[in-house]
PDB file of N, CA and C in Angstrom:
ATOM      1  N   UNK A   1       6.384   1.766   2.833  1.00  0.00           N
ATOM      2  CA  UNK A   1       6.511   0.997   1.613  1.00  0.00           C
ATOM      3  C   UNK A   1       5.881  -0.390   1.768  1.00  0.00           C
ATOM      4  N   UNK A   2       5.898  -1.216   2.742  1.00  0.00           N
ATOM      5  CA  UNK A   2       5.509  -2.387   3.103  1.00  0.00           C
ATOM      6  C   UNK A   2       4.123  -2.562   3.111  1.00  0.00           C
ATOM      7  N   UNK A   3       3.414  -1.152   3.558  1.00  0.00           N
ATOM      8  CA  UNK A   3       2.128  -1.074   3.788  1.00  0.00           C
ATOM      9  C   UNK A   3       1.159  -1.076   2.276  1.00  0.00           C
ATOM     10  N   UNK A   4       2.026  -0.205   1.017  1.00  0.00           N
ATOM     11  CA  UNK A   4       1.364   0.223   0.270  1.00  0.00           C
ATOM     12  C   UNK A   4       1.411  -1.359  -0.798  1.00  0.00           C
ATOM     13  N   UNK A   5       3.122  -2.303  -0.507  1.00  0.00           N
ATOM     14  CA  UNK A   5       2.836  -3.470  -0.700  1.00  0.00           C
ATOM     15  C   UNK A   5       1.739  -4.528  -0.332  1.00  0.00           C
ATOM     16  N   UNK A   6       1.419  -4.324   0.710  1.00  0.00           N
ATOM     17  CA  UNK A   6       0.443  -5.368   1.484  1.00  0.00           C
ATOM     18  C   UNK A   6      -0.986  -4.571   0.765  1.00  0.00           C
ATOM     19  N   UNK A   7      -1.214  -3.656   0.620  1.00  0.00           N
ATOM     20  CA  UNK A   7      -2.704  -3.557   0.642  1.00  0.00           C
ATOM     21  C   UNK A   7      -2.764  -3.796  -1.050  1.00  0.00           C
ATOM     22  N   UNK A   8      -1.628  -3.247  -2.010  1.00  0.00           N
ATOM     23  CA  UNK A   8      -1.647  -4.302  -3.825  1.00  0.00           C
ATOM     24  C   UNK A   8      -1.768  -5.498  -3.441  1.00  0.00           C
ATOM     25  N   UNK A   9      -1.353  -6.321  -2.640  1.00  0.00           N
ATOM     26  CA  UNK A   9      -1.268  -7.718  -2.539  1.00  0.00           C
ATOM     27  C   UNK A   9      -2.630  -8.254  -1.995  1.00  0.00           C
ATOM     28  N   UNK A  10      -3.197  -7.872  -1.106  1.00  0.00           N
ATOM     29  CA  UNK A  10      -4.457  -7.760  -0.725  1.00  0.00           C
ATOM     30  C   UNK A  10      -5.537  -7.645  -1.926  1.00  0.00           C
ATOM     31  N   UNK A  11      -5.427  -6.320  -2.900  1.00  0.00           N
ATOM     32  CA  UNK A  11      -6.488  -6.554  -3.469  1.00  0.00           C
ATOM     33  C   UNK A  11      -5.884  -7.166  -4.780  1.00  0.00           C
ATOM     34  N   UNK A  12      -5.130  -8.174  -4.964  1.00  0.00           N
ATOM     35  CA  UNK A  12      -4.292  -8.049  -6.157  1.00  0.00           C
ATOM     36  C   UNK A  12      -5.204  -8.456  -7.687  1.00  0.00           C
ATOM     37  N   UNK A  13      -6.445  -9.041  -7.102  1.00  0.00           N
ATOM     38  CA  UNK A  13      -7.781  -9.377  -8.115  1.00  0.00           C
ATOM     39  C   UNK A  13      -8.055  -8.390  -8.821  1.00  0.00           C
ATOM     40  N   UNK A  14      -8.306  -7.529  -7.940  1.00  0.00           N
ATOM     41  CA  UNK A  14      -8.975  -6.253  -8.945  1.00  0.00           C
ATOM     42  C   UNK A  14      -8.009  -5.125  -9.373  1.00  0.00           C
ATOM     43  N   UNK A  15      -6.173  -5.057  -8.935  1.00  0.00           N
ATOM     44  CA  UNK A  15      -5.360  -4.396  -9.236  1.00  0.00           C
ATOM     45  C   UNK A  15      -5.251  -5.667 -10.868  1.00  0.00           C
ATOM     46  N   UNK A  16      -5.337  -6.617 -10.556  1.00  0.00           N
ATOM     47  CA  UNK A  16      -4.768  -7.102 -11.944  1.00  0.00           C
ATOM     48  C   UNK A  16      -5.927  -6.867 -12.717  1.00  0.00           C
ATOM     49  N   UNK A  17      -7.363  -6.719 -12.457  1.00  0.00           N
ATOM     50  CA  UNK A  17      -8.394  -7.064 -13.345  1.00  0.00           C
ATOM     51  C   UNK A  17      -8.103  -5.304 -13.954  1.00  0.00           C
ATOM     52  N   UNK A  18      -7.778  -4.101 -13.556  1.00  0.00           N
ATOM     53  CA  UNK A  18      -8.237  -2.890 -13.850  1.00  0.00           C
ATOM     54  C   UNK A  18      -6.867  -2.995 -15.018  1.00  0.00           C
ATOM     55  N   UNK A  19      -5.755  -3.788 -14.398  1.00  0.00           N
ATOM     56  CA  UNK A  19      -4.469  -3.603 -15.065  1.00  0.00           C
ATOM     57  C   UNK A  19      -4.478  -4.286 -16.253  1.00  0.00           C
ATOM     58  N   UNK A  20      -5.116  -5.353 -16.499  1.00  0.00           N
ATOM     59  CA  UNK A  20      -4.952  -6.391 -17.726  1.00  0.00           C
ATOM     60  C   UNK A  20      -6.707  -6.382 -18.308  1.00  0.00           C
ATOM     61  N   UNK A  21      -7.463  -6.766 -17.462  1.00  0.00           N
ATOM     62  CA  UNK A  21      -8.903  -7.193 -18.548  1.00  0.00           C
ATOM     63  C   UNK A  21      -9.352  -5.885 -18.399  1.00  0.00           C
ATOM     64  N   UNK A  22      -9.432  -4.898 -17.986  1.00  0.00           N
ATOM     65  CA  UNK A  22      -9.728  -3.633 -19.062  1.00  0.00           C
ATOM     66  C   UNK A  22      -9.010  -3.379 -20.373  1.00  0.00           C
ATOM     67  N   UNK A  23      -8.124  -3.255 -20.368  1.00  0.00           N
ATOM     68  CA  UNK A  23      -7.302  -2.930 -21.600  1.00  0.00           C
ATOM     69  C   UNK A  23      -7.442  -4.077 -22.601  1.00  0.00           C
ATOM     70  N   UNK A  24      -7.530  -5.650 -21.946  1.00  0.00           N
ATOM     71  CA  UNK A  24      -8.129  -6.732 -23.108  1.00  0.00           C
ATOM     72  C   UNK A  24      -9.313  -6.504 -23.690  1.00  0.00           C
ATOM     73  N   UNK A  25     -10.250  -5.657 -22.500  1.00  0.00           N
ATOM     74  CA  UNK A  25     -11.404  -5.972 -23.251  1.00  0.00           C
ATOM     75  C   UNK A  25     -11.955  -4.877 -24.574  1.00  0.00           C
ATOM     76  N   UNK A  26     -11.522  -3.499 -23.857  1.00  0.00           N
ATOM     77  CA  UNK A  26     -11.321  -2.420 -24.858  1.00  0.00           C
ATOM     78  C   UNK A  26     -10.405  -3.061 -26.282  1.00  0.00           C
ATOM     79  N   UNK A  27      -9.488  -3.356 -25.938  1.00  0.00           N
ATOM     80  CA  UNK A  27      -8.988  -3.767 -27.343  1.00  0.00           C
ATOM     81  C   UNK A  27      -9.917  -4.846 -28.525  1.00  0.00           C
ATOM     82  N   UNK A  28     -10.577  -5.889 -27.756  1.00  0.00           N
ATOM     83  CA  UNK A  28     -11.320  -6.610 -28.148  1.00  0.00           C
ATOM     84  C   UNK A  28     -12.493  -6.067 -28.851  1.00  0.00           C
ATOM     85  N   UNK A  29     -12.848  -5.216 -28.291  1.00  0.00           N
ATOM     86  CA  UNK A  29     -14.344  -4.554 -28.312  1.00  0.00           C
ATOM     87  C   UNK A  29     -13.816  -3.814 -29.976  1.00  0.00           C
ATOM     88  N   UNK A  30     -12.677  -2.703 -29.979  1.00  0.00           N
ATOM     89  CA  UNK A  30     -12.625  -1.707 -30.987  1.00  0.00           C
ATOM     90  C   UNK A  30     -11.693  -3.031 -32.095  1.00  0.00           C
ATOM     91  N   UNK A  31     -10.879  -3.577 -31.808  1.00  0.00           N
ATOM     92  CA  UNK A  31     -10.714  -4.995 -33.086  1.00  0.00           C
ATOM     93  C   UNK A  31     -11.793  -4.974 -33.771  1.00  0.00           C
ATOM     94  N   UNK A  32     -12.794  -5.662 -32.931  1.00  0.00           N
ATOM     95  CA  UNK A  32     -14.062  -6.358 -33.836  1.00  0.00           C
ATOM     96  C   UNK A  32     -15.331  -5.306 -33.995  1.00  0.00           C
ATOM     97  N   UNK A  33     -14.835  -4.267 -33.735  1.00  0.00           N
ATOM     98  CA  UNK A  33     -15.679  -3.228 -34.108  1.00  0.00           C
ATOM     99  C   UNK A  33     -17.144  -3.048 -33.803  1.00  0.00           C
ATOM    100  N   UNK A  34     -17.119  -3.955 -32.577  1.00  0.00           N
ATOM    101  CA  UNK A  34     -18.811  -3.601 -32.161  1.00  0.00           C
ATOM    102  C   UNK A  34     -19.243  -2.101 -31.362  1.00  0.00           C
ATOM    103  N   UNK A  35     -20.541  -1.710 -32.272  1.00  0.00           N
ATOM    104  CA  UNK A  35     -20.449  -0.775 -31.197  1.00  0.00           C
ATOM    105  C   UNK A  35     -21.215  -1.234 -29.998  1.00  0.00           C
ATOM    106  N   UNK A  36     -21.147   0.225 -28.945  1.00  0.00           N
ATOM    107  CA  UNK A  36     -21.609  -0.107 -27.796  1.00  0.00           C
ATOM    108  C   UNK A  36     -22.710   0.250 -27.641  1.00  0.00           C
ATOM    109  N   UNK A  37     -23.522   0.310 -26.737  1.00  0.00           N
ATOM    110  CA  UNK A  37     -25.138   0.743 -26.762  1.00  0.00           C
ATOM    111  C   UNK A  37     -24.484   1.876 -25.782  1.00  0.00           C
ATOM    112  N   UNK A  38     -25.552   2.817 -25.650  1.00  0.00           N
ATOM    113  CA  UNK A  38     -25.452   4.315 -25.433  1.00  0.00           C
ATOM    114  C   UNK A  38     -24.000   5.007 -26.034  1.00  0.00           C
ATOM    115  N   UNK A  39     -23.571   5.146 -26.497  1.00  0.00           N
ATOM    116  CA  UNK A  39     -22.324   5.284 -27.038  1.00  0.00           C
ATOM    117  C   UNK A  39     -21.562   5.192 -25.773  1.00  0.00           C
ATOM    118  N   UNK A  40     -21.251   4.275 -25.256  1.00  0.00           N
ATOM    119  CA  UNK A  40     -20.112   3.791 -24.527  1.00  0.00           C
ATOM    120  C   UNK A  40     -18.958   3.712 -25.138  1.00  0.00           C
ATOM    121  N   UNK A  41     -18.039   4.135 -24.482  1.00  0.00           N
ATOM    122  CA  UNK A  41     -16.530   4.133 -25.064  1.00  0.00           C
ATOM    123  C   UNK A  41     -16.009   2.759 -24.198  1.00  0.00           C
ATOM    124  N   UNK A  42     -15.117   1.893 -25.844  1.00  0.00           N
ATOM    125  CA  UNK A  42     -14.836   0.710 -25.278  1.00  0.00           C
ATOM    126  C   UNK A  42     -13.842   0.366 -23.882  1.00  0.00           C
ATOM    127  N   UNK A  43     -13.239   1.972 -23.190  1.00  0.00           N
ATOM    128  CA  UNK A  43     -12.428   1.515 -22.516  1.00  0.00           C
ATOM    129  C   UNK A  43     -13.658   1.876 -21.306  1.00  0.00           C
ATOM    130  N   UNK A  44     -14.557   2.065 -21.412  1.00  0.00           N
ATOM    131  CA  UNK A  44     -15.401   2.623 -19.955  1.00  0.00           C
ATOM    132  C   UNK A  44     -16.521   0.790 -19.974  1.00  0.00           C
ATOM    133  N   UNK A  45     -16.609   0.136 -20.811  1.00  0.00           N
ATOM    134  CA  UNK A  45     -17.121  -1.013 -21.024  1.00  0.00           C
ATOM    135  C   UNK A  45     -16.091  -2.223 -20.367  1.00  0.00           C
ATOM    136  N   UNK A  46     -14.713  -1.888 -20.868  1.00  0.00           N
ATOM    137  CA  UNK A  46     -13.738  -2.827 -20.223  1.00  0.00           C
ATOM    138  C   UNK A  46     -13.272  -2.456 -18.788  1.00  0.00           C
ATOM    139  N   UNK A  47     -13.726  -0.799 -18.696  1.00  0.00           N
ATOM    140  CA  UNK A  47     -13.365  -1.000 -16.841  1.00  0.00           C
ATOM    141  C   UNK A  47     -14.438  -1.349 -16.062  1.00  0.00           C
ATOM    142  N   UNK A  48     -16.098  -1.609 -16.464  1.00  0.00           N
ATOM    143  CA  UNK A  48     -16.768  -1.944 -15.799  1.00  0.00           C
ATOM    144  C   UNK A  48     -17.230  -3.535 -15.861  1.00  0.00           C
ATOM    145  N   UNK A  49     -16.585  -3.929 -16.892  1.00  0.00           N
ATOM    146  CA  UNK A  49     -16.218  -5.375 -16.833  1.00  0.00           C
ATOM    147  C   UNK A  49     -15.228  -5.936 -15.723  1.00  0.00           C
ATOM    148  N   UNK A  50     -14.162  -5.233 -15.964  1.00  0.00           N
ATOM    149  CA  UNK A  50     -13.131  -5.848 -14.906  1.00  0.00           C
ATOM    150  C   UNK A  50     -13.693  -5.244 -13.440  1.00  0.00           C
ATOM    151  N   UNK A  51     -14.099  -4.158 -13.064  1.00  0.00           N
ATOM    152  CA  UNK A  51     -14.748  -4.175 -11.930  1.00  0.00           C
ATOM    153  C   UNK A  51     -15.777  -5.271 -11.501  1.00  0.00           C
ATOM    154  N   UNK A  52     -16.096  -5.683 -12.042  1.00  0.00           N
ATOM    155  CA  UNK A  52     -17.166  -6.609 -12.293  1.00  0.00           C
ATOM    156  C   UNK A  52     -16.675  -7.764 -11.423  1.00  0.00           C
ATOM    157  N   UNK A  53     -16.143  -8.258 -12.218  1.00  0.00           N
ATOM    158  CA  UNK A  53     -14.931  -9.293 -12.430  1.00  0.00           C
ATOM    159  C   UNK A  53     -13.796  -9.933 -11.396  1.00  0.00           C
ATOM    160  N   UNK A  54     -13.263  -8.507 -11.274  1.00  0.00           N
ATOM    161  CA  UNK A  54     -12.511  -8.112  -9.939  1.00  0.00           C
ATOM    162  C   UNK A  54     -13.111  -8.330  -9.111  1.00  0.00           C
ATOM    163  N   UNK A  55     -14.430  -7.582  -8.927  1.00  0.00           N
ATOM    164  CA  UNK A  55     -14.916  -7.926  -7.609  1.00  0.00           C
ATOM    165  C   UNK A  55     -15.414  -8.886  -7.062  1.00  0.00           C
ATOM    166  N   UNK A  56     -15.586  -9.750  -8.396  1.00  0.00           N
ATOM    167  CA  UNK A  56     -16.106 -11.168  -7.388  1.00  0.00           C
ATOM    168  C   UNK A  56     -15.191 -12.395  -7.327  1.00  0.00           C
ATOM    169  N   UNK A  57     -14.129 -11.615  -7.941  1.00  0.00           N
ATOM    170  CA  UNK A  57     -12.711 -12.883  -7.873  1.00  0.00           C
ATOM    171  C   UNK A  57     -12.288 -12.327  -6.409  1.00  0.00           C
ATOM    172  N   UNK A  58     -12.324 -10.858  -6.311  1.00  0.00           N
ATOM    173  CA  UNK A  58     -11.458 -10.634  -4.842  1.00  0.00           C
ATOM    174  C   UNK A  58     -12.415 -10.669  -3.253  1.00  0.00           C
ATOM    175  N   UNK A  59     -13.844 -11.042  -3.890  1.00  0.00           N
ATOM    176  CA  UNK A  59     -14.649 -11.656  -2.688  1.00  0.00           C
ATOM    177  C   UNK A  59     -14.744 -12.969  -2.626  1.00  0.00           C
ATOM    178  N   UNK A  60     -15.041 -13.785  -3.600  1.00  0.00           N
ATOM    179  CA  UNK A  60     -14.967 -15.150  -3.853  1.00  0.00           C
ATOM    180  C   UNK A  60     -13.438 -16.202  -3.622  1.00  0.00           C
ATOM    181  N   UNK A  61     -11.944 -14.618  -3.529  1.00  0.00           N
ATOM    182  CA  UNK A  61     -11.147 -15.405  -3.309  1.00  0.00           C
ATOM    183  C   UNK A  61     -10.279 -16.127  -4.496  1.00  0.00           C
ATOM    184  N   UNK A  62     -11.235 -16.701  -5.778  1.00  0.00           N
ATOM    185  CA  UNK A  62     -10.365 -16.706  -6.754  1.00  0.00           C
ATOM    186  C   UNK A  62     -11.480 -16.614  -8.132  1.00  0.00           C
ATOM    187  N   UNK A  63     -10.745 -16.846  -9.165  1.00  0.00           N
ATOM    188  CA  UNK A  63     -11.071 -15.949 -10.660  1.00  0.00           C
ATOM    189  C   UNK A  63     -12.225 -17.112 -11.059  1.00  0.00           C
ATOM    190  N   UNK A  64     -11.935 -18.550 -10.896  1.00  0.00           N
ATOM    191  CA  UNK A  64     -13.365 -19.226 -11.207  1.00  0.00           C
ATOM    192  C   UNK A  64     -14.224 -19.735 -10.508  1.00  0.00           C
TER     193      UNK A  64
END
């Protein structure tokens, strides 16, 4: 149990980015009704955002 704690805590950038700014950004995206280019579905746009995102907050250490 400790272990599976330490390694969420470890990446906790990109556990929060997949957990919160995907789902912000999908929501954002179908709100304002843009579409996407290639027909991207807004939640495959908001998980490659937060991967994005994630990954350079959890190499860089922090979000700005």
């Amino acid at each position: 149990m400790t272990f599976v704690l330490k390694t969420i805590f470890d990446y906790g950038a990109v556990v929060f980015a997949f957990g919160f700014i995907a789902p912000l950004t999908m929501q954002i995206i179908t709100r304002a009704g843009i579409d996407l280019p290639f027909g991207l579905a807004p939640l495959m746009a908001g998980l490659i955002l937060a991967t994005v995102w994630g990954g350079i907050a959890q190499y860089r250490g922090r979000w700005i």
